[in-house]
PDB file of N, CA and C in Angstrom:
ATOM      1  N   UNK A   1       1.668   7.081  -1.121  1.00  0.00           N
ATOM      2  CA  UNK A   1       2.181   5.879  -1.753  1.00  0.00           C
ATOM      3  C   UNK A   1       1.302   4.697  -1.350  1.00  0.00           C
ATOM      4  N   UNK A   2       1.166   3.904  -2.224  1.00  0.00           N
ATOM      5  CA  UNK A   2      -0.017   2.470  -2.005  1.00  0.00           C
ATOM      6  C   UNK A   2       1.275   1.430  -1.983  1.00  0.00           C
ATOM      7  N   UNK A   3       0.578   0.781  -0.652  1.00  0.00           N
ATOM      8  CA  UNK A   3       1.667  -0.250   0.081  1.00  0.00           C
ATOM      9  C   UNK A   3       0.428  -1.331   0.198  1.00  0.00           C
ATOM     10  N   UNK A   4       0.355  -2.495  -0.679  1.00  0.00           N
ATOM     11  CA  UNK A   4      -0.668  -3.297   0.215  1.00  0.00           C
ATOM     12  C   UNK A   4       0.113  -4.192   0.947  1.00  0.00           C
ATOM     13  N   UNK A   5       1.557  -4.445   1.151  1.00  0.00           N
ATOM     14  CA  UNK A   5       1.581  -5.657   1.568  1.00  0.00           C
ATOM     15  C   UNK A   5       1.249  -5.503   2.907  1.00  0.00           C
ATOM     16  N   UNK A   6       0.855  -6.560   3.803  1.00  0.00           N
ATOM     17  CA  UNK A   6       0.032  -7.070   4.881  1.00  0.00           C
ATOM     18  C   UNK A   6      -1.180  -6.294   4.836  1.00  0.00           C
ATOM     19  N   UNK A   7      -2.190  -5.877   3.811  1.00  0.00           N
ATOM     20  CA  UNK A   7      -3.311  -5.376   3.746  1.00  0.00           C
ATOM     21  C   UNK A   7      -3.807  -6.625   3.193  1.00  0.00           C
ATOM     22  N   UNK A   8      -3.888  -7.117   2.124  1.00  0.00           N
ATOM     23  CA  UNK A   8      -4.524  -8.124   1.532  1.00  0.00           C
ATOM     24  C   UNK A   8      -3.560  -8.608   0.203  1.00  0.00           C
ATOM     25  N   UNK A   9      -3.875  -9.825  -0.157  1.00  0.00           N
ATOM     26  CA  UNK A   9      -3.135 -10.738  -0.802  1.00  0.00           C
ATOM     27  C   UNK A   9      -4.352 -11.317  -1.732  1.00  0.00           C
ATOM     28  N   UNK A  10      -3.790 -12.098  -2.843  1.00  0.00           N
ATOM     29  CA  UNK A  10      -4.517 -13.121  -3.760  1.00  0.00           C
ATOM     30  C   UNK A  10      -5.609 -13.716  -3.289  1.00  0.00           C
ATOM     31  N   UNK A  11      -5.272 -14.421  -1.773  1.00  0.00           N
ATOM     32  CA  UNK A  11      -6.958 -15.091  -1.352  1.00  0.00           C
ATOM     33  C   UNK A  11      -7.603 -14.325  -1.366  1.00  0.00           C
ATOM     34  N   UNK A  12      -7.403 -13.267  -0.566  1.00  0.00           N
ATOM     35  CA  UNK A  12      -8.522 -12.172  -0.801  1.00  0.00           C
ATOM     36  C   UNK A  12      -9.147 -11.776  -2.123  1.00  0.00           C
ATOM     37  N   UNK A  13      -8.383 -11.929  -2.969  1.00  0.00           N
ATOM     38  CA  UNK A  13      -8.654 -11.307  -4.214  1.00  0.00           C
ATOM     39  C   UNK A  13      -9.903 -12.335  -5.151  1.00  0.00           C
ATOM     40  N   UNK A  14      -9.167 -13.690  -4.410  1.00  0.00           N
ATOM     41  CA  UNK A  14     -10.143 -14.942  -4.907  1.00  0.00           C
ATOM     42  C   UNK A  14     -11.575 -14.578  -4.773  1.00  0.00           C
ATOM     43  N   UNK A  15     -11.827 -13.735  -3.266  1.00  0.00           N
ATOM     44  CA  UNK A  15     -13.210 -13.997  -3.392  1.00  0.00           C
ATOM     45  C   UNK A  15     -14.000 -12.423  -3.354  1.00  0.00           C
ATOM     46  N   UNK A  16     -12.997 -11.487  -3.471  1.00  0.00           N
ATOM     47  CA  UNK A  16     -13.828 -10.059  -2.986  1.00  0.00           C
ATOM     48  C   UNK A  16     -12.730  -9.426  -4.010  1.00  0.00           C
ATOM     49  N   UNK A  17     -13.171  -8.248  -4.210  1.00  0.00           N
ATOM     50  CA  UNK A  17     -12.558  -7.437  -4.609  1.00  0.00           C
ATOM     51  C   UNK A  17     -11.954  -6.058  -3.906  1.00  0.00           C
ATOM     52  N   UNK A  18     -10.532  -5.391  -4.106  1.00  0.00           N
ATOM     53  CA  UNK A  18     -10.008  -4.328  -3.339  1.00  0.00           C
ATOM     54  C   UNK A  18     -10.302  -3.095  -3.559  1.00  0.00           C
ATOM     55  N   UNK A  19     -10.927  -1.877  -2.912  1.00  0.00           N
ATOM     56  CA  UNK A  19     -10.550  -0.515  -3.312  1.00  0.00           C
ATOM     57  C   UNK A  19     -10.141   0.275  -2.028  1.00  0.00           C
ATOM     58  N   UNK A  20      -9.561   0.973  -2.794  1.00  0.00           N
ATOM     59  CA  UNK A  20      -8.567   2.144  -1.802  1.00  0.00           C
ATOM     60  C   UNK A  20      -8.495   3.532  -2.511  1.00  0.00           C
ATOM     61  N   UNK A  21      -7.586   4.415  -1.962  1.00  0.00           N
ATOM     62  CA  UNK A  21      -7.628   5.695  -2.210  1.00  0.00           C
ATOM     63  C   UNK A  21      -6.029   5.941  -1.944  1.00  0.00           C
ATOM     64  N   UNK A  22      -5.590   6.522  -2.110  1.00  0.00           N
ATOM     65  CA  UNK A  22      -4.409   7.936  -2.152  1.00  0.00           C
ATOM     66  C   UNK A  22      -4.279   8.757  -2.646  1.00  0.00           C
ATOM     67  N   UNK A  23      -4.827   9.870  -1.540  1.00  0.00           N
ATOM     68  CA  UNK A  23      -5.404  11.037  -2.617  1.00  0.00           C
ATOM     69  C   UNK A  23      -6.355  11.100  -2.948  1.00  0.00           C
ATOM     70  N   UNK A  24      -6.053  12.030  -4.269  1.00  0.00           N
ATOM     71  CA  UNK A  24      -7.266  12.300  -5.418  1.00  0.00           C
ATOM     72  C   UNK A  24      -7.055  10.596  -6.091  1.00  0.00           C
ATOM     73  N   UNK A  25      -5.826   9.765  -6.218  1.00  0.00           N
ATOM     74  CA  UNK A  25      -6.481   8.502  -6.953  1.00  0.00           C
ATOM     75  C   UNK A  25      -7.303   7.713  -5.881  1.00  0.00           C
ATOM     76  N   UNK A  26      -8.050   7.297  -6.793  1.00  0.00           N
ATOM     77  CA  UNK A  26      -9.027   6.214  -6.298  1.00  0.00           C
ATOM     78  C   UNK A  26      -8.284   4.762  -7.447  1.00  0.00           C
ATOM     79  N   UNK A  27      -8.888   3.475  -6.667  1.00  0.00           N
ATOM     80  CA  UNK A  27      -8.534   2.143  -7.434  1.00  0.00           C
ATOM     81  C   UNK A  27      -9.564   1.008  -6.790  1.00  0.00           C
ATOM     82  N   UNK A  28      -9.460   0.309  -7.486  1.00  0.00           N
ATOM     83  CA  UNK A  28     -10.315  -1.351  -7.601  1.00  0.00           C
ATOM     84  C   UNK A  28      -9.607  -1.999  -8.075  1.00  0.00           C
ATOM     85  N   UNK A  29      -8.874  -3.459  -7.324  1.00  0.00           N
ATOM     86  CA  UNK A  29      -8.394  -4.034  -7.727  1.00  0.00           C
ATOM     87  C   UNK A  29      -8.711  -5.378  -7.829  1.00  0.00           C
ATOM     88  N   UNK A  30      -9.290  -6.428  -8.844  1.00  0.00           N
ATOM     89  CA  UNK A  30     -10.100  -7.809  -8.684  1.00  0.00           C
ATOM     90  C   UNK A  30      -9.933  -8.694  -9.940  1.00  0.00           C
ATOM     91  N   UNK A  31     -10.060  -9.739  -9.681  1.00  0.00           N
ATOM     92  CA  UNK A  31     -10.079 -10.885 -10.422  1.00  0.00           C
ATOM     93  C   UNK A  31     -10.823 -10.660 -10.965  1.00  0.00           C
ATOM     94  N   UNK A  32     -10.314 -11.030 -13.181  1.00  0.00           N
ATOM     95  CA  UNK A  32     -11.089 -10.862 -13.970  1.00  0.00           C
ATOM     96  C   UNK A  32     -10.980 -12.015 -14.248  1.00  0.00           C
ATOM     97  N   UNK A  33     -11.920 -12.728 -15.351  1.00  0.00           N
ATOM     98  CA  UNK A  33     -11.635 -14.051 -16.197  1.00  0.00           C
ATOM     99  C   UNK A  33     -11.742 -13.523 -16.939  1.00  0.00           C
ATOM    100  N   UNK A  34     -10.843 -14.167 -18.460  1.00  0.00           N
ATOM    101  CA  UNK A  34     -10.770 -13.857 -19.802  1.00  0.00           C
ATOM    102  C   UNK A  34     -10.585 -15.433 -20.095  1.00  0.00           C
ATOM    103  N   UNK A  35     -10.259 -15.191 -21.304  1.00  0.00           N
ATOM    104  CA  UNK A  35     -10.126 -16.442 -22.566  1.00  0.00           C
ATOM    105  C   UNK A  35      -9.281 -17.512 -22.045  1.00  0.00           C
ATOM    106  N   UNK A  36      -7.665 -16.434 -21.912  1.00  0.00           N
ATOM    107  CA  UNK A  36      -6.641 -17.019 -21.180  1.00  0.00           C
ATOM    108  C   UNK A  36      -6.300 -17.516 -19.964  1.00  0.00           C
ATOM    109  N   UNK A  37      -7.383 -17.286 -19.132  1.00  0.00           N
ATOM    110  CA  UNK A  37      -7.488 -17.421 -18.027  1.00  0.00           C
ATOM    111  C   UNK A  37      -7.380 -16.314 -16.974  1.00  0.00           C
ATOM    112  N   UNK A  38      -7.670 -16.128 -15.384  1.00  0.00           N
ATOM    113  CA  UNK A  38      -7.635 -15.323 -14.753  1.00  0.00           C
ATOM    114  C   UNK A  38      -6.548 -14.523 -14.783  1.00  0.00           C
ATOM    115  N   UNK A  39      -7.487 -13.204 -14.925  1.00  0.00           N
ATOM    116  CA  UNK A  39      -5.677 -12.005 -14.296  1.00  0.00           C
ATOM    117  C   UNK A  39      -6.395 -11.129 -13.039  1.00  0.00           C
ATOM    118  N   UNK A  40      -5.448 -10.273 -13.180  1.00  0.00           N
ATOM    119  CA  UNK A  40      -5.660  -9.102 -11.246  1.00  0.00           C
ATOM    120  C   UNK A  40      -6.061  -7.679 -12.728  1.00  0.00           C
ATOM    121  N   UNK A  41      -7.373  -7.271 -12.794  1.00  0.00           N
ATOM    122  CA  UNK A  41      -7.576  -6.082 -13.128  1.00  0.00           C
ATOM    123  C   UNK A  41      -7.531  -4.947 -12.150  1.00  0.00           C
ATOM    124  N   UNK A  42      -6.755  -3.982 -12.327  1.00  0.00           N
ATOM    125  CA  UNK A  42      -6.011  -2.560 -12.279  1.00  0.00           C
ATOM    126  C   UNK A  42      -6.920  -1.620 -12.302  1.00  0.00           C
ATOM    127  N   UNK A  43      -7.931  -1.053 -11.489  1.00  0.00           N
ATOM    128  CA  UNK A  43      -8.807  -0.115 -12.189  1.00  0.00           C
ATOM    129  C   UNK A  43      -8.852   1.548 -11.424  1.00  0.00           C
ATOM    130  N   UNK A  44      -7.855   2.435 -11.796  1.00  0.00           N
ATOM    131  CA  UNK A  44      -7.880   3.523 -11.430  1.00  0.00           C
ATOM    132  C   UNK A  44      -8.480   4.899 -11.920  1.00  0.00           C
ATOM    133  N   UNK A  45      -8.617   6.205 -11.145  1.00  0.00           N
ATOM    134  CA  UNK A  45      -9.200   7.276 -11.749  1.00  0.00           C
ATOM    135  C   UNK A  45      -8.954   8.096 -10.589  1.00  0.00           C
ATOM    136  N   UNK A  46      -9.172   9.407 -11.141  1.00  0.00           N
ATOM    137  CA  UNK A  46      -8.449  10.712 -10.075  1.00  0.00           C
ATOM    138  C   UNK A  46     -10.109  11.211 -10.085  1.00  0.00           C
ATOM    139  N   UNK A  47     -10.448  12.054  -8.504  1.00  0.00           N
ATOM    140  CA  UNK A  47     -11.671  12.357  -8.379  1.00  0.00           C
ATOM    141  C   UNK A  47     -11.838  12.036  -6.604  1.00  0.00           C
ATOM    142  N   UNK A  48     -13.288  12.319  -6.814  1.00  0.00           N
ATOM    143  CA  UNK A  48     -13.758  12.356  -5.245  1.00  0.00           C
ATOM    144  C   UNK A  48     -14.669  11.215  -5.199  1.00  0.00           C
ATOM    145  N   UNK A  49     -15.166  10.724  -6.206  1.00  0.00           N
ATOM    146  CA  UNK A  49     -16.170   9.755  -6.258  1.00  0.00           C
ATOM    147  C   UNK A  49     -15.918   8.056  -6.284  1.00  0.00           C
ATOM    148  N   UNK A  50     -16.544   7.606  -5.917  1.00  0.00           N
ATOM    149  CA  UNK A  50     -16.370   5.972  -5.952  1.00  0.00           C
ATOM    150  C   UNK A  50     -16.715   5.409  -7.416  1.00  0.00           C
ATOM    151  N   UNK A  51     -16.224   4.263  -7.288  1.00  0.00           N
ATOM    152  CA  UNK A  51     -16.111   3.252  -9.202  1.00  0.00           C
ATOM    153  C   UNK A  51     -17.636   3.705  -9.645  1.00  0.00           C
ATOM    154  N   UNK A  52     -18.336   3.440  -8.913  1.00  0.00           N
ATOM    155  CA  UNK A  52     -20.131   3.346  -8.983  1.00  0.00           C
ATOM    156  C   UNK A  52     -20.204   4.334  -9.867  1.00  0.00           C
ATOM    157  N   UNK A  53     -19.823   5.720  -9.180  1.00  0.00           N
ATOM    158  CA  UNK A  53     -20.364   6.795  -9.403  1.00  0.00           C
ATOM    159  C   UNK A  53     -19.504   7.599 -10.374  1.00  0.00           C
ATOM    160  N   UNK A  54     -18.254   6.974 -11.148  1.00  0.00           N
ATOM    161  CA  UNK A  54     -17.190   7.631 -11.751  1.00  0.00           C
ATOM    162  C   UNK A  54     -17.481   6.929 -13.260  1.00  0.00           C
ATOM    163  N   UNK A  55     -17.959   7.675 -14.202  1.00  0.00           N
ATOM    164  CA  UNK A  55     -17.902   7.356 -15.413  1.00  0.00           C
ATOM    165  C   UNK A  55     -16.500   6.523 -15.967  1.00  0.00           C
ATOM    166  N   UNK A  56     -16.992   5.249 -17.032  1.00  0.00           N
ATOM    167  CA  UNK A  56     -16.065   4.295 -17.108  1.00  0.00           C
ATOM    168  C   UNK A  56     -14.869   5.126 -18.201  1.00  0.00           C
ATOM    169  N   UNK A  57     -15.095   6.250 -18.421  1.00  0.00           N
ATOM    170  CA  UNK A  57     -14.127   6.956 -19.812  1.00  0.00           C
ATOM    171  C   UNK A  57     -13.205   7.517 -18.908  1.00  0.00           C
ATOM    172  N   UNK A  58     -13.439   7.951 -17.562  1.00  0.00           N
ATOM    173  CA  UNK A  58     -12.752   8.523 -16.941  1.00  0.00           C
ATOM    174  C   UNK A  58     -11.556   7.644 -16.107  1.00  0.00           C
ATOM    175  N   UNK A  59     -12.050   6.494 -16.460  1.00  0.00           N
ATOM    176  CA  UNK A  59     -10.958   5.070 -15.371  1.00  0.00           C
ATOM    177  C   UNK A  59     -10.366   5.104 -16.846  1.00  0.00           C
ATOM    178  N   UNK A  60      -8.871   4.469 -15.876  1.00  0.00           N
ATOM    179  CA  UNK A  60      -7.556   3.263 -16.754  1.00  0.00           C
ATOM    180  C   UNK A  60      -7.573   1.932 -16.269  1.00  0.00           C
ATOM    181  N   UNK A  61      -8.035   1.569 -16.785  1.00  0.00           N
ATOM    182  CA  UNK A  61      -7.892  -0.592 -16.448  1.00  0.00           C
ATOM    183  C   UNK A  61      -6.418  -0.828 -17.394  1.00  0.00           C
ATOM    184  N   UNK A  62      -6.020  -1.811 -16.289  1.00  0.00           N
ATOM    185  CA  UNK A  62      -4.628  -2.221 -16.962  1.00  0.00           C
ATOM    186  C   UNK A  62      -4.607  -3.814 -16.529  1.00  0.00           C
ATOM    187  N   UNK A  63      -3.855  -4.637 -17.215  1.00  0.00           N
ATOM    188  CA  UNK A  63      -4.200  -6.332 -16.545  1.00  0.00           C
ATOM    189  C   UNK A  63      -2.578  -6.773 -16.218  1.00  0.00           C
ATOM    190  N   UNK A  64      -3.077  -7.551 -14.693  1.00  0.00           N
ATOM    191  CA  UNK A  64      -1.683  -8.449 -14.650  1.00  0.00           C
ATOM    192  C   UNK A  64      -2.058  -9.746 -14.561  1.00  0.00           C
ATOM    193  N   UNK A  65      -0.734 -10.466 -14.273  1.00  0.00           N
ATOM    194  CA  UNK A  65      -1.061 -11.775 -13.834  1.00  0.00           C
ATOM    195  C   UNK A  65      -1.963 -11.643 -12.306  1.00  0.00           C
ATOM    196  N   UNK A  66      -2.752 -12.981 -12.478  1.00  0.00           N
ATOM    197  CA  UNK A  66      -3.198 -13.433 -11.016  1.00  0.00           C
ATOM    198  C   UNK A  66      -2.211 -13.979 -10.084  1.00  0.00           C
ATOM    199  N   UNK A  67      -1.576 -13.459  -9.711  1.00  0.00           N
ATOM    200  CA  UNK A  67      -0.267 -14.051  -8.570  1.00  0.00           C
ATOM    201  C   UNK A  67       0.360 -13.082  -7.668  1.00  0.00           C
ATOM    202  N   UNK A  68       1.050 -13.498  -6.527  1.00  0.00           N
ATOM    203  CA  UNK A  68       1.512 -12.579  -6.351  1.00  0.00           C
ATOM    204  C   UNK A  68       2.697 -11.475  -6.668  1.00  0.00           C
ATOM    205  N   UNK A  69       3.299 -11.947  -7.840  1.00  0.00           N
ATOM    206  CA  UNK A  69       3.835 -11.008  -9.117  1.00  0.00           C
ATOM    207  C   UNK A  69       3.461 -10.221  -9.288  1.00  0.00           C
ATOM    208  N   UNK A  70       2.006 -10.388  -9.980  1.00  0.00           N
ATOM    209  CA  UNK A  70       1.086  -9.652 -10.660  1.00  0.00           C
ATOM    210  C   UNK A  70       0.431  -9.013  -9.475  1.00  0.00           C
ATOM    211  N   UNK A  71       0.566  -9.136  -8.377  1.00  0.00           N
ATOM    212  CA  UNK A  71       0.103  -8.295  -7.239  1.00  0.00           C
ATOM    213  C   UNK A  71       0.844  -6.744  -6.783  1.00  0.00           C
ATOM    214  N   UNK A  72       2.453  -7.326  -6.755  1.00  0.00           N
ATOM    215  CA  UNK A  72       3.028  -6.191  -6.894  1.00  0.00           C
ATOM    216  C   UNK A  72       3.463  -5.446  -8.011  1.00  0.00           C
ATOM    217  N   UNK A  73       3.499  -6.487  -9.078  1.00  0.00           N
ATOM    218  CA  UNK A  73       3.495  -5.261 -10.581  1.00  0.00           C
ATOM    219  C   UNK A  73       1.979  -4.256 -10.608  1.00  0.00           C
ATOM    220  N   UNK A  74       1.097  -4.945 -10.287  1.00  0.00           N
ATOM    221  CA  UNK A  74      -0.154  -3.416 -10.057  1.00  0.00           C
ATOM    222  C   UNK A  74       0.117  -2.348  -9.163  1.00  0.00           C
ATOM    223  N   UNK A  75       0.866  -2.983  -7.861  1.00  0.00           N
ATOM    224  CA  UNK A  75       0.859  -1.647  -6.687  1.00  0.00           C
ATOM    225  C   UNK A  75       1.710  -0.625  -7.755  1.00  0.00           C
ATOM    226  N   UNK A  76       2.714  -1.146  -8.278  1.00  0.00           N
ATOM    227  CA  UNK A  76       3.477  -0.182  -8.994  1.00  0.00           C
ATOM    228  C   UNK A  76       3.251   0.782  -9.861  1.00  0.00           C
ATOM    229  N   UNK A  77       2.115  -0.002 -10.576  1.00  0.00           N
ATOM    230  CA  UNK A  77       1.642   0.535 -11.826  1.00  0.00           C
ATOM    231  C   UNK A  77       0.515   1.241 -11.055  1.00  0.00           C
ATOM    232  N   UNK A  78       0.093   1.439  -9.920  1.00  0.00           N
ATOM    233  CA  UNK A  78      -0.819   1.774  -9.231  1.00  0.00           C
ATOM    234  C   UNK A  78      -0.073   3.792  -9.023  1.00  0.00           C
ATOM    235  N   UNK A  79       0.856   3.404  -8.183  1.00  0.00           N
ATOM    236  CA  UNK A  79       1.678   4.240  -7.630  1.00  0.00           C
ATOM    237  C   UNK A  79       2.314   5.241  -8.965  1.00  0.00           C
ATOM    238  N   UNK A  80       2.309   4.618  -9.912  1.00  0.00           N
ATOM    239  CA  UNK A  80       3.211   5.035 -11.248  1.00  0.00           C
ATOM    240  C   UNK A  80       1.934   6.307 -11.472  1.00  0.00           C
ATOM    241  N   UNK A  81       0.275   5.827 -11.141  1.00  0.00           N
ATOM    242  CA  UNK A  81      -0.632   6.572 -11.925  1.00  0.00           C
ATOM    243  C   UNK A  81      -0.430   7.898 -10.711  1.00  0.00           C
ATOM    244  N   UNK A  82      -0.086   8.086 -10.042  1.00  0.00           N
ATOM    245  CA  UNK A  82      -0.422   9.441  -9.103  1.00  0.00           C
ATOM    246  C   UNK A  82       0.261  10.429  -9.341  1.00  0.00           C
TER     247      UNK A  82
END
């Protein structure tokens, strides 16, 4: 199960981006800009390999808000993918 709380939060997110593992999922989680303004992109895939090295057909990107809302609606939707 993916638990970030007291791992990292929004500032963090401001300036770096997150990845982790559980399991076979792998994830990246980081500030995108769009039109509408910033959200928290969602970027998971099952495998042994890192984002680098994992073909983009094989990931699910999903978008939330930038907040910490949208922080724990991803862990969920994170946890939902395993």
């Amino acid at each position: 199960m993916i638990d970030l709380k007291g791992t990292m939060g929004i500032p963090f997110l401001k300036k770096s981006r997150f990845t982790g593992s559980d399991g076979a999922l792998r994830f990246v989680l980081e500030k995108r800009s769009r039109d509408d303004g910033d959200c928290l992109a969602a970027v998971c895939w099952h495998g042994l390999y890192c984002s680098d090295a994992t073909p983009d057909e094989e990931k699910t990107t999903e978008y939330f808000p930038f907040t910490k809302e949208g922080l724990a609606q991803a862990q969920e939707w994170l946890n939902a993918q395993r």
